[in-house]
C-alpha atoms as a PDB file:
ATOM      1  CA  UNK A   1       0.000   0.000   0.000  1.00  0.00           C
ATOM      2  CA  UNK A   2       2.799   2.187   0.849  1.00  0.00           C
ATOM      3  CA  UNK A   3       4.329   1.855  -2.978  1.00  0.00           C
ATOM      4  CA  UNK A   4       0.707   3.617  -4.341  1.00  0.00           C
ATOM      5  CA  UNK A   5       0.830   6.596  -3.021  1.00  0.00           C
ATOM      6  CA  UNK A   6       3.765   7.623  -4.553  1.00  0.00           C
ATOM      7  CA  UNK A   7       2.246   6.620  -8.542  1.00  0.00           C
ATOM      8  CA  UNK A   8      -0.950   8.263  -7.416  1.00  0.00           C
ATOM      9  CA  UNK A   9       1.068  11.897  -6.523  1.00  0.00           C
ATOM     10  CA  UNK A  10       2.998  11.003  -9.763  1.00  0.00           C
ATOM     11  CA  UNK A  11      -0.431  10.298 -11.721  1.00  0.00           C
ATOM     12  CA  UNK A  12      -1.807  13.534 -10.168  1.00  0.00           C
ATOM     13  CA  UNK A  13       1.052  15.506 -11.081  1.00  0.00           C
ATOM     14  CA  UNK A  14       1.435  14.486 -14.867  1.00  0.00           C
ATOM     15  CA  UNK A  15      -2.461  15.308 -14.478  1.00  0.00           C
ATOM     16  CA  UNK A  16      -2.146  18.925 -13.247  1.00  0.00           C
ATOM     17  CA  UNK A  17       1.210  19.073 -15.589  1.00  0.00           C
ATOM     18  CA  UNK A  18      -1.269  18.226 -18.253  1.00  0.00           C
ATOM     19  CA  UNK A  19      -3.838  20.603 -17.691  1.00  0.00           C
ATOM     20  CA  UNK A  20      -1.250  23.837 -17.450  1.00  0.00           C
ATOM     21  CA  UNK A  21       0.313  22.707 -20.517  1.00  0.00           C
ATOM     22  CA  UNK A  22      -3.018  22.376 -21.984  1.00  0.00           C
ATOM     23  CA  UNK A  23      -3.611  26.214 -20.758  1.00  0.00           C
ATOM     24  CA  UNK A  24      -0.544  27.267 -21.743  1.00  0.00           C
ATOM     25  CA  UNK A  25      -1.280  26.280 -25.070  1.00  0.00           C
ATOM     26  CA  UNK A  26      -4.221  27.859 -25.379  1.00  0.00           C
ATOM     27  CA  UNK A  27      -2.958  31.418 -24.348  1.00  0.00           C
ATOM     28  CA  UNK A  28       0.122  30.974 -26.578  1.00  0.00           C
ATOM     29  CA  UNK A  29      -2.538  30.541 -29.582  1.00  0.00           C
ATOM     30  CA  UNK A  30      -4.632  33.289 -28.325  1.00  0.00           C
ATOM     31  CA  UNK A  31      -1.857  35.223 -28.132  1.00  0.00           C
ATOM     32  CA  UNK A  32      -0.597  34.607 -31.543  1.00  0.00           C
ATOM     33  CA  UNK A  33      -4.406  34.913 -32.957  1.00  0.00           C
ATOM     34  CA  UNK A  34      -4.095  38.352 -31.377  1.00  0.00           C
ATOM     35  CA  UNK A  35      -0.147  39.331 -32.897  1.00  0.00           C
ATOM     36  CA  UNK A  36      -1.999  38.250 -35.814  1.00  0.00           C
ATOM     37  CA  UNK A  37      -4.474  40.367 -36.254  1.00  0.00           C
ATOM     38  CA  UNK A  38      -2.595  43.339 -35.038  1.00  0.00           C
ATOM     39  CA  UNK A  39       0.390  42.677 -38.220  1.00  0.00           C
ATOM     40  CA  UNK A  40      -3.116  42.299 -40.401  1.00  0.00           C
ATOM     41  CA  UNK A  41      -4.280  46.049 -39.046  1.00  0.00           C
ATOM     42  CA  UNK A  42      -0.399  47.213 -39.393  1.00  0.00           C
ATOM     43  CA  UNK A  43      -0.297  46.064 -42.537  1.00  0.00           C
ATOM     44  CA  UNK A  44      -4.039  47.659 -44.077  1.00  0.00           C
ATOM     45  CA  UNK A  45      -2.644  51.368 -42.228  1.00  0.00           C
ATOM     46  CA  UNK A  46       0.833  51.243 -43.953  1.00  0.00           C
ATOM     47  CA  UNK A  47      -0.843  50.399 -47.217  1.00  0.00           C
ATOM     48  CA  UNK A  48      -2.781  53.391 -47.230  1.00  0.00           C
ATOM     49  CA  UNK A  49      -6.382  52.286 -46.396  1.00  0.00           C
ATOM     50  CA  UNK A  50      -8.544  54.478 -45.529  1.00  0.00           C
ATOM     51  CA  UNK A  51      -6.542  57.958 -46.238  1.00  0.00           C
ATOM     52  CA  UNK A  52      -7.681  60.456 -48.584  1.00  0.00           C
ATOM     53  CA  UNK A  53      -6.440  61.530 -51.739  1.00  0.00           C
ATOM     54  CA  UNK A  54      -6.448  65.382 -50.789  1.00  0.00           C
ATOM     55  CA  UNK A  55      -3.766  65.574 -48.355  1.00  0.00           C
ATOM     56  CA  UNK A  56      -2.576  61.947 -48.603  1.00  0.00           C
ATOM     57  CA  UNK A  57       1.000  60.947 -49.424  1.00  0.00           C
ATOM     58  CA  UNK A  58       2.627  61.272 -52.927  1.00  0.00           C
ATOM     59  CA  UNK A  59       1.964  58.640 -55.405  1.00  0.00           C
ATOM     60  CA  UNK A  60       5.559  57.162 -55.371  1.00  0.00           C
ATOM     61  CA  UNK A  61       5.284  56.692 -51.315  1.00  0.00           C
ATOM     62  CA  UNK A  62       1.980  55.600 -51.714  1.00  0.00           C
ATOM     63  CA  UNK A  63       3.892  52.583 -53.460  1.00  0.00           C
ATOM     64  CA  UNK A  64       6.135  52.374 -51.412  1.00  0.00           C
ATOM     65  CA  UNK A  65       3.907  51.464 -48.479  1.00  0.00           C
ATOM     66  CA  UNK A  66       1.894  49.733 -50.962  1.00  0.00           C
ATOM     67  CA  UNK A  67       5.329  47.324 -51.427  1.00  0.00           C
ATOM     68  CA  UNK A  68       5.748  47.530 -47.616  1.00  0.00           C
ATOM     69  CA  UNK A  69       3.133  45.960 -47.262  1.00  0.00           C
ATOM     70  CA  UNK A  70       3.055  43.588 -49.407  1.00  0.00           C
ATOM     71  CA  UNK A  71       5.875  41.991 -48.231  1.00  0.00           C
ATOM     72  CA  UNK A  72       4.480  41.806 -45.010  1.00  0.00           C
ATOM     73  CA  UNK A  73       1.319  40.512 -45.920  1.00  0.00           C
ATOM     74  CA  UNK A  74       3.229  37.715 -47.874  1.00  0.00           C
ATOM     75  CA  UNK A  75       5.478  36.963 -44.755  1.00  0.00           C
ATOM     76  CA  UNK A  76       2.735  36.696 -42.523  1.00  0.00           C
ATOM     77  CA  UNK A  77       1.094  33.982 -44.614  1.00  0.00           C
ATOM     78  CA  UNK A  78       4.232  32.069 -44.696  1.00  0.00           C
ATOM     79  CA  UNK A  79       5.217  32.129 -41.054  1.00  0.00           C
ATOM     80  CA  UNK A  80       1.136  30.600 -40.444  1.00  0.00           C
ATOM     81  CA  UNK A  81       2.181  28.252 -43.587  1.00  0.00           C
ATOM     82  CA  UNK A  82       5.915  27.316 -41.636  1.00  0.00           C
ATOM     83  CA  UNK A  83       4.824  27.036 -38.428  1.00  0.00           C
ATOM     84  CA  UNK A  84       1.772  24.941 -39.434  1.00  0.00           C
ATOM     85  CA  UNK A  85       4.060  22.509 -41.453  1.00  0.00           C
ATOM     86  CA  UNK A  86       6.080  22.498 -37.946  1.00  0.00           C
ATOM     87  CA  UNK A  87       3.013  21.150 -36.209  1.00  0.00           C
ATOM     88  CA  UNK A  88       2.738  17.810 -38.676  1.00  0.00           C
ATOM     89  CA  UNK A  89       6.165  17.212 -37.255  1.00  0.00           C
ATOM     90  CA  UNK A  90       6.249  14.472 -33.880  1.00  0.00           C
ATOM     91  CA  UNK A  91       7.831  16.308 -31.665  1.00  0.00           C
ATOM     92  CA  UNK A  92       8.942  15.376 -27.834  1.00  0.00           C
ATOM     93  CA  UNK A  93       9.311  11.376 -28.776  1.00  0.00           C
ATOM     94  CA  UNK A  94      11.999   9.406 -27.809  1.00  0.00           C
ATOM     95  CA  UNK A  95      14.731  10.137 -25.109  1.00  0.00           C
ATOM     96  CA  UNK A  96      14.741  14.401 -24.764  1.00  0.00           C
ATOM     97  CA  UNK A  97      11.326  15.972 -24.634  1.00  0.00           C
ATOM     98  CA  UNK A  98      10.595  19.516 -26.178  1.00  0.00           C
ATOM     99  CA  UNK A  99      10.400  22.232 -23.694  1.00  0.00           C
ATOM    100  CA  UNK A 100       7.864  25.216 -23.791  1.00  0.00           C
ATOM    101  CA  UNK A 101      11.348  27.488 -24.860  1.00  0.00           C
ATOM    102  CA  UNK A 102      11.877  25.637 -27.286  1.00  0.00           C
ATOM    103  CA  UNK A 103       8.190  25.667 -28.631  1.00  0.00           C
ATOM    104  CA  UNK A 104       8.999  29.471 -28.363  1.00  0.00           C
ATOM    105  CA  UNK A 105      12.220  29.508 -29.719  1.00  0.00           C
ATOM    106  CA  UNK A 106      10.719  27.445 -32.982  1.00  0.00           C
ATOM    107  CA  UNK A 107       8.040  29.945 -33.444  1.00  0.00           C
ATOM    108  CA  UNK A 108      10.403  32.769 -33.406  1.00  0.00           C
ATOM    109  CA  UNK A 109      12.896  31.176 -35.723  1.00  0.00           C
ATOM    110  CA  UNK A 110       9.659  30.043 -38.576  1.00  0.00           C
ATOM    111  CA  UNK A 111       8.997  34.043 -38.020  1.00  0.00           C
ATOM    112  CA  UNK A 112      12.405  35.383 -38.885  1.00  0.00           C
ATOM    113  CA  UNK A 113      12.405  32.150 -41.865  1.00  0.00           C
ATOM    114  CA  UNK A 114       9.259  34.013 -43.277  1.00  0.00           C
ATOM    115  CA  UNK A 115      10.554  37.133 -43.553  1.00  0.00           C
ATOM    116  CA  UNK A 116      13.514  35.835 -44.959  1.00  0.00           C
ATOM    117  CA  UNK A 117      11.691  33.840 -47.718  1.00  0.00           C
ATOM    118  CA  UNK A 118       9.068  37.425 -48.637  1.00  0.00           C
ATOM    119  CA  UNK A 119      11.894  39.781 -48.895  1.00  0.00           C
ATOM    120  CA  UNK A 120      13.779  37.721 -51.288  1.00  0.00           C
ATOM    121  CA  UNK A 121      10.855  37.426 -53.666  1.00  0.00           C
ATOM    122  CA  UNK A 122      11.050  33.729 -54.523  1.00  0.00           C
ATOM    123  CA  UNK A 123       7.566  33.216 -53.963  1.00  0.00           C
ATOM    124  CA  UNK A 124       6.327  35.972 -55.750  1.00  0.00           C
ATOM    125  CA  UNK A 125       3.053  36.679 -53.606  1.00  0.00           C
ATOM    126  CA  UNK A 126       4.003  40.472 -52.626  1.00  0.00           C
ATOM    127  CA  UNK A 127       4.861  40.979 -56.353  1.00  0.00           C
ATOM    128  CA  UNK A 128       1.272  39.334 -57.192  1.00  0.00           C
ATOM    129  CA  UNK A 129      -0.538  41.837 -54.699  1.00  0.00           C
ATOM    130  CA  UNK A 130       1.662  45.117 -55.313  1.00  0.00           C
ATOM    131  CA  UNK A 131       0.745  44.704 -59.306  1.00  0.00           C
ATOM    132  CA  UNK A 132      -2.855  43.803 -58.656  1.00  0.00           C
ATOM    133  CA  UNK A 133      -3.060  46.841 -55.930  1.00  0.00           C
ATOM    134  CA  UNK A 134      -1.026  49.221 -57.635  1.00  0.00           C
ATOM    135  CA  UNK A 135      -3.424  49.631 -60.537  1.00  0.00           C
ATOM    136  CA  UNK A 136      -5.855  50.856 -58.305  1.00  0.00           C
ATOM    137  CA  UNK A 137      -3.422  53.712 -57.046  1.00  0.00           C
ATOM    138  CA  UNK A 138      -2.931  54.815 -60.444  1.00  0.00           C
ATOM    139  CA  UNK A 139      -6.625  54.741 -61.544  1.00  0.00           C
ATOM    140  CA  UNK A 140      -7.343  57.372 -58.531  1.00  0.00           C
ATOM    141  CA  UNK A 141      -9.911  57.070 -55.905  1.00  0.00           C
ATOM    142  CA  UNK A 142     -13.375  56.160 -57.058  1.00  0.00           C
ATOM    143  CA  UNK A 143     -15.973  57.830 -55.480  1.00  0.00           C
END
């Protein structure tokens, strides 16, 4: 009887082990839901949304943010496109387990691999958007 009550303190604390992990994960994804949509909203004010013609910036900065953008946009869908290929991956198996910092360090690192893969162009999203939004910029506002 004496040998139990050690597995059951070692059952309840995998349990309890568990559950914060379990909690953790959820405010890491809330948290990133939230980084999320604030890059989304940096994104839509440095591409000009919502400012007016009249006392707006020139046309040539006006692409520039436009390109700014852009390349943003396109490394924000490929850090959510890395990091969700990095979930299909077993992790924590066999004789070293994966910490939480290293859960953090991987989501850093698939950021800074995102940005890395927009600014050199070899996907060609931001090119896609800046040539479909552009032409809009040089039509003029519609009203």
């Amino acid at each position: 009887m004496e040998h139990k009550a050690p597995l059951d303190n070692t059952a309840k604390s995998q349990s309890v082990s568990s559950v914060f992990a379990d909690h953790l994960q959820g405010a890491m994804d809330a948290a990133i839901s939230r980084r999320v949509d604030d890059q989304l909203e940096v994104v839509q004010r440095q591409a000009g949304f919502g400012i007016k013609a009249d006392n707006g910036p020139s046309l040539e900065e006006q692409r520039r943010q436009l390109w700014d953008a852009a390349v943003q946009l396109e490394s924000l869908f490929l850090n959510q496109l890395v990091s969700t290929m990095q979930r299909t991956i077993p992790r924590g198996e066999g004789i070293l387990s994966e910490s939480k910092a290293e859960e953090i360090f991987r989501g850093m690192l698939d950021e800074e691999w995102a940005e890395l893969m927009a600014k050199s162009g070899d996907t060609g999203l931001a090119k896609l958007l800046y040539d479909q939004l552009a032409q809009s910029l040089e039509d003029g506002p519609k009203d």
